[in-house]
N, C-alpha and C. Protein backbone atom coordinates (compact mmCIF):
# COMPACT_ATOMS: atom_id res chain seq x y z
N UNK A 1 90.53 -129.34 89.82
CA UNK A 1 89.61 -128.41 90.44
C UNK A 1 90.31 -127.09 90.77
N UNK A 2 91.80 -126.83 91.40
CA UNK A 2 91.88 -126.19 91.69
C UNK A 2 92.33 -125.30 90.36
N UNK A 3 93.08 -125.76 89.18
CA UNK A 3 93.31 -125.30 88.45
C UNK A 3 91.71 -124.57 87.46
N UNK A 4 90.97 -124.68 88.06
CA UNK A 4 89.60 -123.89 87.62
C UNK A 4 89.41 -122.81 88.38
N UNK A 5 89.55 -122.94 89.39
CA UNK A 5 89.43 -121.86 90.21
C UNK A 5 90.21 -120.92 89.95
N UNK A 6 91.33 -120.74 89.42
CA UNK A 6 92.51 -120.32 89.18
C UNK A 6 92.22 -119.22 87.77
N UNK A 7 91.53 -120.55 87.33
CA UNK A 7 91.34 -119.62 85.74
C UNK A 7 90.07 -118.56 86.15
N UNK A 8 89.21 -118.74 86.75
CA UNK A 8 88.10 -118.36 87.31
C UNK A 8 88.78 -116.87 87.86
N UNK A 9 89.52 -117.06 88.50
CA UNK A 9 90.37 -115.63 89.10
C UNK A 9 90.99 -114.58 88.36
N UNK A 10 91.68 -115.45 87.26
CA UNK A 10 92.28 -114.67 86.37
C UNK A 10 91.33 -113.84 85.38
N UNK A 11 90.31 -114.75 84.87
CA UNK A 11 89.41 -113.97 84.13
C UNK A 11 88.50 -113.00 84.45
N UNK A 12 88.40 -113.12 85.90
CA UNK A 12 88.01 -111.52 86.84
C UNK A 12 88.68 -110.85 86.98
N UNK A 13 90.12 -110.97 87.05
CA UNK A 13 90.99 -110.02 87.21
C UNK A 13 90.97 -109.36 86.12
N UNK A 14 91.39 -110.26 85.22
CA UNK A 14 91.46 -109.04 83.56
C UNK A 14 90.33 -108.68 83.21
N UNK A 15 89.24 -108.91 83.39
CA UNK A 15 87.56 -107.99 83.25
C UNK A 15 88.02 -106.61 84.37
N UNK A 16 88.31 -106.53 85.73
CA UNK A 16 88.28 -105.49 86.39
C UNK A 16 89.87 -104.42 85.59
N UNK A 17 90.49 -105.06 84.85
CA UNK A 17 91.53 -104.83 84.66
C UNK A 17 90.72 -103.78 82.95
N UNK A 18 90.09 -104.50 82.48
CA UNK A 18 89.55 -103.69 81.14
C UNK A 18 88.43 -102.86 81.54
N UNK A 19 87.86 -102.91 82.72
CA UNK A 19 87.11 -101.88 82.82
C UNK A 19 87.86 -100.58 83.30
N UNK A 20 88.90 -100.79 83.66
CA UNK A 20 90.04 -99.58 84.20
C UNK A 20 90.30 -98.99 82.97
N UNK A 21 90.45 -99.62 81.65
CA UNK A 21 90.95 -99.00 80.76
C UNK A 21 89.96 -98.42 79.71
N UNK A 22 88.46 -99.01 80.15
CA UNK A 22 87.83 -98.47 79.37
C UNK A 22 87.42 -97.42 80.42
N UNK A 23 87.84 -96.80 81.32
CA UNK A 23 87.07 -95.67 82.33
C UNK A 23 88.27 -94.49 81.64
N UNK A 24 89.48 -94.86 81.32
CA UNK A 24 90.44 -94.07 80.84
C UNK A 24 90.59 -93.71 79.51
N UNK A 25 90.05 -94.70 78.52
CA UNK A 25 89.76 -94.22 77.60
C UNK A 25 88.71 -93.40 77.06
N UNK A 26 87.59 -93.68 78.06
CA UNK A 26 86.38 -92.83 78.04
C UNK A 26 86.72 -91.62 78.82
N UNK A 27 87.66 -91.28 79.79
CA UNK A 27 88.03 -89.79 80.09
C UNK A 27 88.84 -89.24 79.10
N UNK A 28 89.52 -89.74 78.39
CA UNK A 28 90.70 -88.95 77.55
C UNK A 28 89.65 -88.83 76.38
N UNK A 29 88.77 -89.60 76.16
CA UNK A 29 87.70 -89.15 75.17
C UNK A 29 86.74 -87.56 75.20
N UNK A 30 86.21 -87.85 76.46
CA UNK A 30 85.50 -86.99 76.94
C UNK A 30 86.52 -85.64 77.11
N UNK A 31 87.72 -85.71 77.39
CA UNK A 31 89.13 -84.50 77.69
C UNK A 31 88.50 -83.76 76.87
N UNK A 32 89.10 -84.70 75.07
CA UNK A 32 89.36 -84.10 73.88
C UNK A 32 88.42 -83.49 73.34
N UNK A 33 87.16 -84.13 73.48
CA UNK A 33 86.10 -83.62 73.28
C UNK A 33 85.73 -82.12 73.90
N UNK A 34 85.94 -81.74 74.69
CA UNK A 34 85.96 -80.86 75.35
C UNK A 34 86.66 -79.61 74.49
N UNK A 35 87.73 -79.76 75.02
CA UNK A 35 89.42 -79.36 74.50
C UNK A 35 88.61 -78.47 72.97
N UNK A 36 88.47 -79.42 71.97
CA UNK A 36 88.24 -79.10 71.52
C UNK A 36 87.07 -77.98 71.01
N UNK A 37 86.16 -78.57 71.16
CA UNK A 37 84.82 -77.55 71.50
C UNK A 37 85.36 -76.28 72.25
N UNK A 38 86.16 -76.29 73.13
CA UNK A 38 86.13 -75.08 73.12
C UNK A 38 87.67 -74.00 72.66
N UNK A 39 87.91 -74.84 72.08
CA UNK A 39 88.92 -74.09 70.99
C UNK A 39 88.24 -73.33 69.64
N UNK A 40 87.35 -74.37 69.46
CA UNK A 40 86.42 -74.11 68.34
C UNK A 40 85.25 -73.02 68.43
N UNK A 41 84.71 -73.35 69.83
CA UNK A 41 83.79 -71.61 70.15
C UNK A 41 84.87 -70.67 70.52
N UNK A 42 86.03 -70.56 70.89
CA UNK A 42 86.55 -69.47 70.69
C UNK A 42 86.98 -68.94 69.64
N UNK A 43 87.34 -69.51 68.85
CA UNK A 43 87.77 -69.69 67.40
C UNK A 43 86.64 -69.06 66.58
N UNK A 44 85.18 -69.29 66.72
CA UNK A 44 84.26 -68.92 66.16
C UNK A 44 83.73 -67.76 66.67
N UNK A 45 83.71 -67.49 68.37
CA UNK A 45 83.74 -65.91 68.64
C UNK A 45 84.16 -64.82 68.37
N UNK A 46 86.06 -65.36 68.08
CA UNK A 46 86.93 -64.34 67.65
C UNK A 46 86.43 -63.91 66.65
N UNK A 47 86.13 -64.98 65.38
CA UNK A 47 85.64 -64.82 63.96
C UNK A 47 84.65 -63.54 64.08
N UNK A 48 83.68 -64.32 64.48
CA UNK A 48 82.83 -63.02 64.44
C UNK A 48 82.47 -61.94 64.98
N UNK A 49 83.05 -61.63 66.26
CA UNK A 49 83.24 -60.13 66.29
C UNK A 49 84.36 -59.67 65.11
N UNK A 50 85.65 -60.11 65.10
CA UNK A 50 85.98 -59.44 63.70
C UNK A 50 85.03 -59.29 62.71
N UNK A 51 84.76 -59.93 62.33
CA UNK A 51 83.89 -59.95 60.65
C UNK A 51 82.91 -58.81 61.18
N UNK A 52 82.14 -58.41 62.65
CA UNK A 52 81.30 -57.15 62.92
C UNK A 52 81.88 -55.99 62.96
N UNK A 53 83.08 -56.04 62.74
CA UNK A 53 83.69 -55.11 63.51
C UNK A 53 84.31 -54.51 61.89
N UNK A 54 84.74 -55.59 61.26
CA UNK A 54 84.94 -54.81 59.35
C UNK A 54 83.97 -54.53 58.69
N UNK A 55 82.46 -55.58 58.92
CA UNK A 55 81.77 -54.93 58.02
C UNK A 55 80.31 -54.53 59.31
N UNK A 56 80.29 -53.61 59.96
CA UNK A 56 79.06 -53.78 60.98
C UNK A 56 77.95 -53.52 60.07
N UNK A 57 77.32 -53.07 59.15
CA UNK A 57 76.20 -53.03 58.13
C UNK A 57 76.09 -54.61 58.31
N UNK A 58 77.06 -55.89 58.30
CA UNK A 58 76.35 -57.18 57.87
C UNK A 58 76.27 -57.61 59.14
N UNK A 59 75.98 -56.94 60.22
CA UNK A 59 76.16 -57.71 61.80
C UNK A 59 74.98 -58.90 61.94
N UNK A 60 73.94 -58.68 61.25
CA UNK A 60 72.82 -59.78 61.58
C UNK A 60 73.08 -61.17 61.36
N UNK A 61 74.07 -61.11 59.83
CA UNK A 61 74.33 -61.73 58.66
C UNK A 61 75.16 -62.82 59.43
N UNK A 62 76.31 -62.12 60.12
CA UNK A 62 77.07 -62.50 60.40
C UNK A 62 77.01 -63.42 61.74
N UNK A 63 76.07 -62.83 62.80
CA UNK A 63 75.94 -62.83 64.02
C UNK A 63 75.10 -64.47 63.54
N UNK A 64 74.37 -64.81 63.03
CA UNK A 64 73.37 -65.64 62.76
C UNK A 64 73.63 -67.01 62.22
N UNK A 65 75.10 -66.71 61.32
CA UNK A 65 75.83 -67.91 60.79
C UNK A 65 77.11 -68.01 61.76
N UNK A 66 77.48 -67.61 62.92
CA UNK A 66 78.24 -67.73 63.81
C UNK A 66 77.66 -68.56 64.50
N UNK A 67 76.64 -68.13 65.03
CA UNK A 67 75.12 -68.71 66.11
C UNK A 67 74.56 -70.12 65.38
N UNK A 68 74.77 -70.25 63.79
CA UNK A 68 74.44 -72.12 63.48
C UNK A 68 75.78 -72.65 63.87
N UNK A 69 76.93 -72.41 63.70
CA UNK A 69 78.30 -73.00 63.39
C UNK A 69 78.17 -73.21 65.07
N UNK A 70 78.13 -72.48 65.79
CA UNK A 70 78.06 -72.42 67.91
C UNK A 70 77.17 -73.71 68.06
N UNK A 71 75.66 -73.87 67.36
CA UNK A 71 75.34 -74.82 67.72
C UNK A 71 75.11 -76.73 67.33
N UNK A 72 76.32 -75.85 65.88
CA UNK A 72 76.28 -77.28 65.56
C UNK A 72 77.41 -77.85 65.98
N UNK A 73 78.11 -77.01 66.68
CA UNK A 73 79.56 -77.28 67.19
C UNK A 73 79.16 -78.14 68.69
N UNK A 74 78.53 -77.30 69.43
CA UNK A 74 78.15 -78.18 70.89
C UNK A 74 77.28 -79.32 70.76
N UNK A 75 76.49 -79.65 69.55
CA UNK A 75 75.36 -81.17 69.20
C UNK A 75 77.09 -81.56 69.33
N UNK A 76 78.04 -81.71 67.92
CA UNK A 76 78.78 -82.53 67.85
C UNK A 76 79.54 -83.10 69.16
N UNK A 77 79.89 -81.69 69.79
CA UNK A 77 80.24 -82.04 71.29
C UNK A 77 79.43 -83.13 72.20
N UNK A 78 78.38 -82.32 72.06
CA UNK A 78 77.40 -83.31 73.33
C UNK A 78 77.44 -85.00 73.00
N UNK A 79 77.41 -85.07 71.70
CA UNK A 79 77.46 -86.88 71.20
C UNK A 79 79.08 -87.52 71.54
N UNK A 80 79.71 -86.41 71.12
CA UNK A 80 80.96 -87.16 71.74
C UNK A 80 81.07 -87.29 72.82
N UNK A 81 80.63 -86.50 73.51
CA UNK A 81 80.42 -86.96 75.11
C UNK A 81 79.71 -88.23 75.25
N UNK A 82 78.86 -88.33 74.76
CA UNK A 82 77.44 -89.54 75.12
C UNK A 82 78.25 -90.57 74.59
N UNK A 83 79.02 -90.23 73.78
CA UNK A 83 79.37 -91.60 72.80
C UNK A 83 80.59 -92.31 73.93
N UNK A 84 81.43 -90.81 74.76
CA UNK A 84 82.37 -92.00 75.32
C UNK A 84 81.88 -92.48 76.92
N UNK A 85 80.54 -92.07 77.39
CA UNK A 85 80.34 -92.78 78.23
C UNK A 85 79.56 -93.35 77.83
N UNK A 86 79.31 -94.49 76.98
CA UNK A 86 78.79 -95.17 76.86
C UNK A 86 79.60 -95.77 76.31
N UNK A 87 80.81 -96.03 75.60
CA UNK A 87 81.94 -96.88 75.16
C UNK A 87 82.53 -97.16 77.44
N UNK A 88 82.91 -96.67 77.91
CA UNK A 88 83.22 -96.50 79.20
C UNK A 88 81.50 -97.47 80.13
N UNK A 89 80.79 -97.52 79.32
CA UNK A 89 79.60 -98.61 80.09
C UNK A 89 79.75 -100.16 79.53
N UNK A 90 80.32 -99.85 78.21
CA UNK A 90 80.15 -101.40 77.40
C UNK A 90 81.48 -102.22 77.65
């Protein structure tokens, strides 16, 4: 009997013990995610004010395919977010 109880303890311990590591892996997820995104909108700002600034005749051109790349950059962001709190729930 008592040796049940025992195991009973241990296997709560290491459940509270993997939810610690999935709260840490889901922040260093969520970090990078970040991190990145916004390396990448700066990266894509810089772009295009240069590119307005060599050719300003194509500013619309330019301004408009900056503005899809911005928002397909933050969808990808936002899922990686969703994705690691919800790896961090399971």
């Amino acid at each position: 009997m008592l040796n049940m109880l025992m195991q009973v303890e241990m296997v709560q311990a290491a459940g509270e013990t993997a939810k610690g590591w999935g709260a840490m892996g889901a922040g260093i997820g969520m970090g990078l995610a970040l991190i990145g995104a916004g390396l990448g909108l700066g990266r894509i700002g810089g772009q295009v004010a240069e590119g307005i600034a060599r050719q300003p005749e194509a500013e619309g051109a330019i301004r408009g395919a900056g503005l899809l790349f911005a928002v397909l950059l933050e969808g990808a962001t936002i899922i990686a977010l969703v994705f690691a709190l919800l790896f961090k729930l399971i």
